[in-house]
N, C-alpha and C. Protein backbone atom coordinates (compact mmCIF):
# COMPACT_ATOMS: atom_id res chain seq x y z
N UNK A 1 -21.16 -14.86 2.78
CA UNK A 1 -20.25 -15.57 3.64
C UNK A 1 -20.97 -16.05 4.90
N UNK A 2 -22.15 -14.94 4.96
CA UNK A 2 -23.15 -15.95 6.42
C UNK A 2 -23.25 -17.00 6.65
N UNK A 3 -23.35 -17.97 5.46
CA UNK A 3 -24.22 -19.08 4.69
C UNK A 3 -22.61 -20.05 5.63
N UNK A 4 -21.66 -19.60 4.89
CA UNK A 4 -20.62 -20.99 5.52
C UNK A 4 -20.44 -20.86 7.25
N UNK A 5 -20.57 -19.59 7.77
CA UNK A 5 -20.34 -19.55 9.09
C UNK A 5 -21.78 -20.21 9.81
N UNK A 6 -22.56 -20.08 9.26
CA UNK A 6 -23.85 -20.37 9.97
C UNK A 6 -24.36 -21.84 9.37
N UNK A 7 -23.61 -22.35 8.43
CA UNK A 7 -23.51 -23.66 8.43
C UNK A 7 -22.93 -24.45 9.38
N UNK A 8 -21.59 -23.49 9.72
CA UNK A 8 -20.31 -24.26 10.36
C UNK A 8 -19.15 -25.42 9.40
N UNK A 9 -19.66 -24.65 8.34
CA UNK A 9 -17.97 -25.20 7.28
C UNK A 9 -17.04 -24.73 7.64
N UNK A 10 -16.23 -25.93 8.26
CA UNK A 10 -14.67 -25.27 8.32
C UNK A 10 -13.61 -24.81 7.06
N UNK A 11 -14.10 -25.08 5.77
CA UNK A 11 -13.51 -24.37 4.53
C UNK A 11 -13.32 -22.69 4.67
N UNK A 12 -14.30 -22.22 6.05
CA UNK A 12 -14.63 -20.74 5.72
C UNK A 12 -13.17 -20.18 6.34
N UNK A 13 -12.34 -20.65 7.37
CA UNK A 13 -10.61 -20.65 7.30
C UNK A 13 -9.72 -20.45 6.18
N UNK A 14 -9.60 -21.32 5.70
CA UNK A 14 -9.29 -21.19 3.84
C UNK A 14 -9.57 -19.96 3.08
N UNK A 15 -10.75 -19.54 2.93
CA UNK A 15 -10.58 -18.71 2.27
C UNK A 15 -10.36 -17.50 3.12
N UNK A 16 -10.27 -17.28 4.30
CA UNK A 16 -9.87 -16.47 5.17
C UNK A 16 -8.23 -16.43 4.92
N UNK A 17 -7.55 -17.25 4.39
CA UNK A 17 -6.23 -17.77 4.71
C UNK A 17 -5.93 -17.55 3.11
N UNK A 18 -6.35 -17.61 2.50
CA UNK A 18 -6.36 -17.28 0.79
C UNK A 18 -6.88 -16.24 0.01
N UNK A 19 -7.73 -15.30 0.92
CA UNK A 19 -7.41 -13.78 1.00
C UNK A 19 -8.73 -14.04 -0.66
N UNK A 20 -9.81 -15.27 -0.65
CA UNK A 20 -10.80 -15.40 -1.51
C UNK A 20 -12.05 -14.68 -0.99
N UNK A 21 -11.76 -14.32 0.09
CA UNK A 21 -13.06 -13.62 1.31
C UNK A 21 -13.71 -12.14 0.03
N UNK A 22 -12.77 -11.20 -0.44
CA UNK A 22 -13.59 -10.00 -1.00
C UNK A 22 -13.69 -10.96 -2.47
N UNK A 23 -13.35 -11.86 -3.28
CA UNK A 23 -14.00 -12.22 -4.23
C UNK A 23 -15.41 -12.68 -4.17
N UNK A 24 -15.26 -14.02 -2.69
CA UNK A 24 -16.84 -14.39 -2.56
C UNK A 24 -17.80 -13.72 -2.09
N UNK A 25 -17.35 -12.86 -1.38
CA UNK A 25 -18.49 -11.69 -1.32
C UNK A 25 -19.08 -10.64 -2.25
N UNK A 26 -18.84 -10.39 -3.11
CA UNK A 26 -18.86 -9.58 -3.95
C UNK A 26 -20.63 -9.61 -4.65
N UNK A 27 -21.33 -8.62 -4.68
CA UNK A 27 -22.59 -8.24 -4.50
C UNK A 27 -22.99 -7.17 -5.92
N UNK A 28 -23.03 -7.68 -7.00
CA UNK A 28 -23.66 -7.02 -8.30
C UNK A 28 -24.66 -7.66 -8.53
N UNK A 29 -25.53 -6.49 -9.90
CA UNK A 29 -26.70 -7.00 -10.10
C UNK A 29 -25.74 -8.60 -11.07
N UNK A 30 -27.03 -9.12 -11.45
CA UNK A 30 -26.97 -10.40 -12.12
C UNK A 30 -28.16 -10.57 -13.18
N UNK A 31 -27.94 -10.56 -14.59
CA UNK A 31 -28.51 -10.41 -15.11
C UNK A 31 -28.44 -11.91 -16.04
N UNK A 32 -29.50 -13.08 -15.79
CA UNK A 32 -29.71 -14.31 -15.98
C UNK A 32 -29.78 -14.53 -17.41
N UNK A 33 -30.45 -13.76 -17.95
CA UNK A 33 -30.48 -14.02 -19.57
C UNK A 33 -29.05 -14.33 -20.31
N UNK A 34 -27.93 -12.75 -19.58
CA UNK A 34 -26.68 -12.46 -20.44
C UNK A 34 -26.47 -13.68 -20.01
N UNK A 35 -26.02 -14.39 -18.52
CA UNK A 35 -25.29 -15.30 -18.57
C UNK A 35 -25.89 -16.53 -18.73
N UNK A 36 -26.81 -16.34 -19.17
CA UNK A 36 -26.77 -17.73 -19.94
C UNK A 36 -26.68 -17.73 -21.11
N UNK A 37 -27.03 -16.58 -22.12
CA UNK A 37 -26.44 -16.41 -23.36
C UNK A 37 -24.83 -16.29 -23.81
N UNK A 38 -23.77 -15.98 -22.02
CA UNK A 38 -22.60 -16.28 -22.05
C UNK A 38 -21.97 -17.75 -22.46
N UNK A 39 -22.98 -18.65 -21.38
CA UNK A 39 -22.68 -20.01 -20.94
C UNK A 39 -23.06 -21.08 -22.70
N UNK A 40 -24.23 -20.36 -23.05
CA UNK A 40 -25.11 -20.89 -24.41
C UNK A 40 -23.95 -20.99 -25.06
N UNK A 41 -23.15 -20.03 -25.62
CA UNK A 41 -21.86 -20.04 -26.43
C UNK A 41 -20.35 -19.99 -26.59
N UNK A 42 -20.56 -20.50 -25.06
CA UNK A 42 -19.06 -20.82 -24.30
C UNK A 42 -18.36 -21.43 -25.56
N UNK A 43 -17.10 -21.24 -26.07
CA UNK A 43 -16.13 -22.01 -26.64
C UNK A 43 -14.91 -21.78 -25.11
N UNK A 44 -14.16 -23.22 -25.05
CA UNK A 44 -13.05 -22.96 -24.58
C UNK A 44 -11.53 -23.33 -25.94
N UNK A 45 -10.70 -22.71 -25.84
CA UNK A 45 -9.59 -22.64 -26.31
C UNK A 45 -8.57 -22.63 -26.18
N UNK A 46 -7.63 -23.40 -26.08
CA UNK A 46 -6.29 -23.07 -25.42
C UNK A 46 -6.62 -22.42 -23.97
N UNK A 47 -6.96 -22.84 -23.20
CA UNK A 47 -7.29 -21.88 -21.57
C UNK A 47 -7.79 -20.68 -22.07
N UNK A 48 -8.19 -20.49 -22.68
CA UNK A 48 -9.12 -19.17 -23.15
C UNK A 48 -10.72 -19.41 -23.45
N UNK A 49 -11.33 -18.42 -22.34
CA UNK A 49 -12.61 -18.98 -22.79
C UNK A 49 -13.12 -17.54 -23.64
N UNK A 50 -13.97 -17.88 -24.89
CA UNK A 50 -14.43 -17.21 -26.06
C UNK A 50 -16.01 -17.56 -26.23
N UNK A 51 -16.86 -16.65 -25.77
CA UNK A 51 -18.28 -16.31 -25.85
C UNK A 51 -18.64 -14.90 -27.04
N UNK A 52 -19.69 -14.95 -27.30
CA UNK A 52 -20.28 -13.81 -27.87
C UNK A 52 -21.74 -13.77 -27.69
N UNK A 53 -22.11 -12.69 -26.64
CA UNK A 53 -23.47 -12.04 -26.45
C UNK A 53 -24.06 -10.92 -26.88
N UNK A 54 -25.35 -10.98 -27.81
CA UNK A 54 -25.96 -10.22 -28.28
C UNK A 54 -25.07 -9.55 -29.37
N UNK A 55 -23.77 -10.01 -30.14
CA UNK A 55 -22.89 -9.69 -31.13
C UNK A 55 -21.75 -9.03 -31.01
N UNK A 56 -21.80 -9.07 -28.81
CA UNK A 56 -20.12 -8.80 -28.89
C UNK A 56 -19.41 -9.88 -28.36
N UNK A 57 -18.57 -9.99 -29.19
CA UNK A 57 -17.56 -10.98 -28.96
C UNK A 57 -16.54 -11.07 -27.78
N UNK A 58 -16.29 -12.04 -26.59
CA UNK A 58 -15.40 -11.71 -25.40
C UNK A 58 -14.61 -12.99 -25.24
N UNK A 59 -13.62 -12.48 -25.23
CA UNK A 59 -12.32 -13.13 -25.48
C UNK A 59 -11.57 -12.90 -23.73
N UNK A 60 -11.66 -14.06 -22.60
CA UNK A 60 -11.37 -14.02 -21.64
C UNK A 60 -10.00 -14.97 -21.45
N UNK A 61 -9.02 -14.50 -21.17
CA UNK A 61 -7.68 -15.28 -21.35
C UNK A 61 -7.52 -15.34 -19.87
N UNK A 62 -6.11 -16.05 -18.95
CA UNK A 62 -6.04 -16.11 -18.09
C UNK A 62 -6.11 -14.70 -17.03
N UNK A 63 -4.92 -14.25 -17.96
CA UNK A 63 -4.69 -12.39 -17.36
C UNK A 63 -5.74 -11.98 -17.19
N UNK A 64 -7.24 -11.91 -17.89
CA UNK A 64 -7.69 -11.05 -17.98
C UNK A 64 -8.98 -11.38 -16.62
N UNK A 65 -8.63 -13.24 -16.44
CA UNK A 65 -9.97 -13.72 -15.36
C UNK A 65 -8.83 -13.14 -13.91
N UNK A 66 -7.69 -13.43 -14.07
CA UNK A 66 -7.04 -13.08 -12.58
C UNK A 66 -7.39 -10.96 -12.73
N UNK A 67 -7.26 -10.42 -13.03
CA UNK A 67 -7.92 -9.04 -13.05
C UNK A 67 -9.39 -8.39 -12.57
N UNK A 68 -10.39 -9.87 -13.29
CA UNK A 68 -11.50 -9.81 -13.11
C UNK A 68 -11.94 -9.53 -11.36
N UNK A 69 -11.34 -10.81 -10.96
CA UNK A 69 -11.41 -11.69 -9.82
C UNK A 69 -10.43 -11.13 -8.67
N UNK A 70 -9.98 -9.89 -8.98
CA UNK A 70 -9.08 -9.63 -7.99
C UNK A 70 -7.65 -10.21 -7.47
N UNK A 71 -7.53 -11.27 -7.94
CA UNK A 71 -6.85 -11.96 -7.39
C UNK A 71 -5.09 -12.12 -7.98
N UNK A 72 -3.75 -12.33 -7.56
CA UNK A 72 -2.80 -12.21 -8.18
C UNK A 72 -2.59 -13.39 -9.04
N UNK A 73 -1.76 -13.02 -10.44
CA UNK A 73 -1.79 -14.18 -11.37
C UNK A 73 -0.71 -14.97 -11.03
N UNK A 74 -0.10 -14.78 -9.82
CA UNK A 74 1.11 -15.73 -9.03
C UNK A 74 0.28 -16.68 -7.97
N UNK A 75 -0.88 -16.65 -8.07
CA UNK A 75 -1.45 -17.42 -7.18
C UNK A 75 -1.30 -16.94 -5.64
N UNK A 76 -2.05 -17.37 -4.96
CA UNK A 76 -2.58 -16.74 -3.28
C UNK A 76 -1.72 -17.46 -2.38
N UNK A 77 -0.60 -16.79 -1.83
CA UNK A 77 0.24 -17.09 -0.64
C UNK A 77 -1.41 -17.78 0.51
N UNK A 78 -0.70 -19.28 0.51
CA UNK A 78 -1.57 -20.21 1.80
C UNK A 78 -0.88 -19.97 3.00
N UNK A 79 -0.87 -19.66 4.05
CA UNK A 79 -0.58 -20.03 5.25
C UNK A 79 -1.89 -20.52 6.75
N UNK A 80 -1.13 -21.56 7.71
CA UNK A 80 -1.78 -21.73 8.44
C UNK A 80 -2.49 -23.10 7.99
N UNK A 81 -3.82 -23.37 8.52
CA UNK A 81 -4.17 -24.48 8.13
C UNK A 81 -5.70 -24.37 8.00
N UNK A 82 -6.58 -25.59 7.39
CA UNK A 82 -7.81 -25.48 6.68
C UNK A 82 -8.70 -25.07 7.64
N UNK A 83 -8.46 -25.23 9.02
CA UNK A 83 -9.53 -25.00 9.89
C UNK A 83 -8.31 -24.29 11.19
N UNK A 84 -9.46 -24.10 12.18
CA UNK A 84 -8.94 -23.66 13.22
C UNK A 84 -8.19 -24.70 14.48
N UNK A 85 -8.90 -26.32 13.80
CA UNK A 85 -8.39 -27.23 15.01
C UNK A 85 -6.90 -27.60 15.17
């Protein structure tokens, strides 16, 4: 989140205001191969996205990305406005 304040993007309000602040921060390893062996065999489906890495099969539906991501599957109460001006 340094990166937008020390840019000076006023978007960094927004997600202050959309409560996206502990998703974009979020700090795991990252392991480049899996996801690109994710991305390699992306099918999308009906809003379902369907990959299989190294022979397991993952079946990601909406429910299961709003879970992932923290976030409620009613969508993020906005208030206030995009910036501070």
């Amino acid at each position: 989140m340094d990166f937008f304040s020390d840019e000076s993007f006023k978007c960094i309000q927004a997600f202050h205001n959309s409560n996206l602040i502990t998703f974009m921060s979020l700090k795991q390893p990252v392991y480049s191969e899996l996801v690109k062996a994710f991305y390699s065999n992306l099918e999308i489906q009906e809003s379902t996205l369907i990959s299989e890495v190294y022979g397991i099969k993952m079946v990601i539906d909406q429910s299961l990305f709003y879970d992932l991501i923290q976030l409620s599957r009613n969508g993020v109460p906005f208030e206030g406005a995009l910036d501070d001006d």
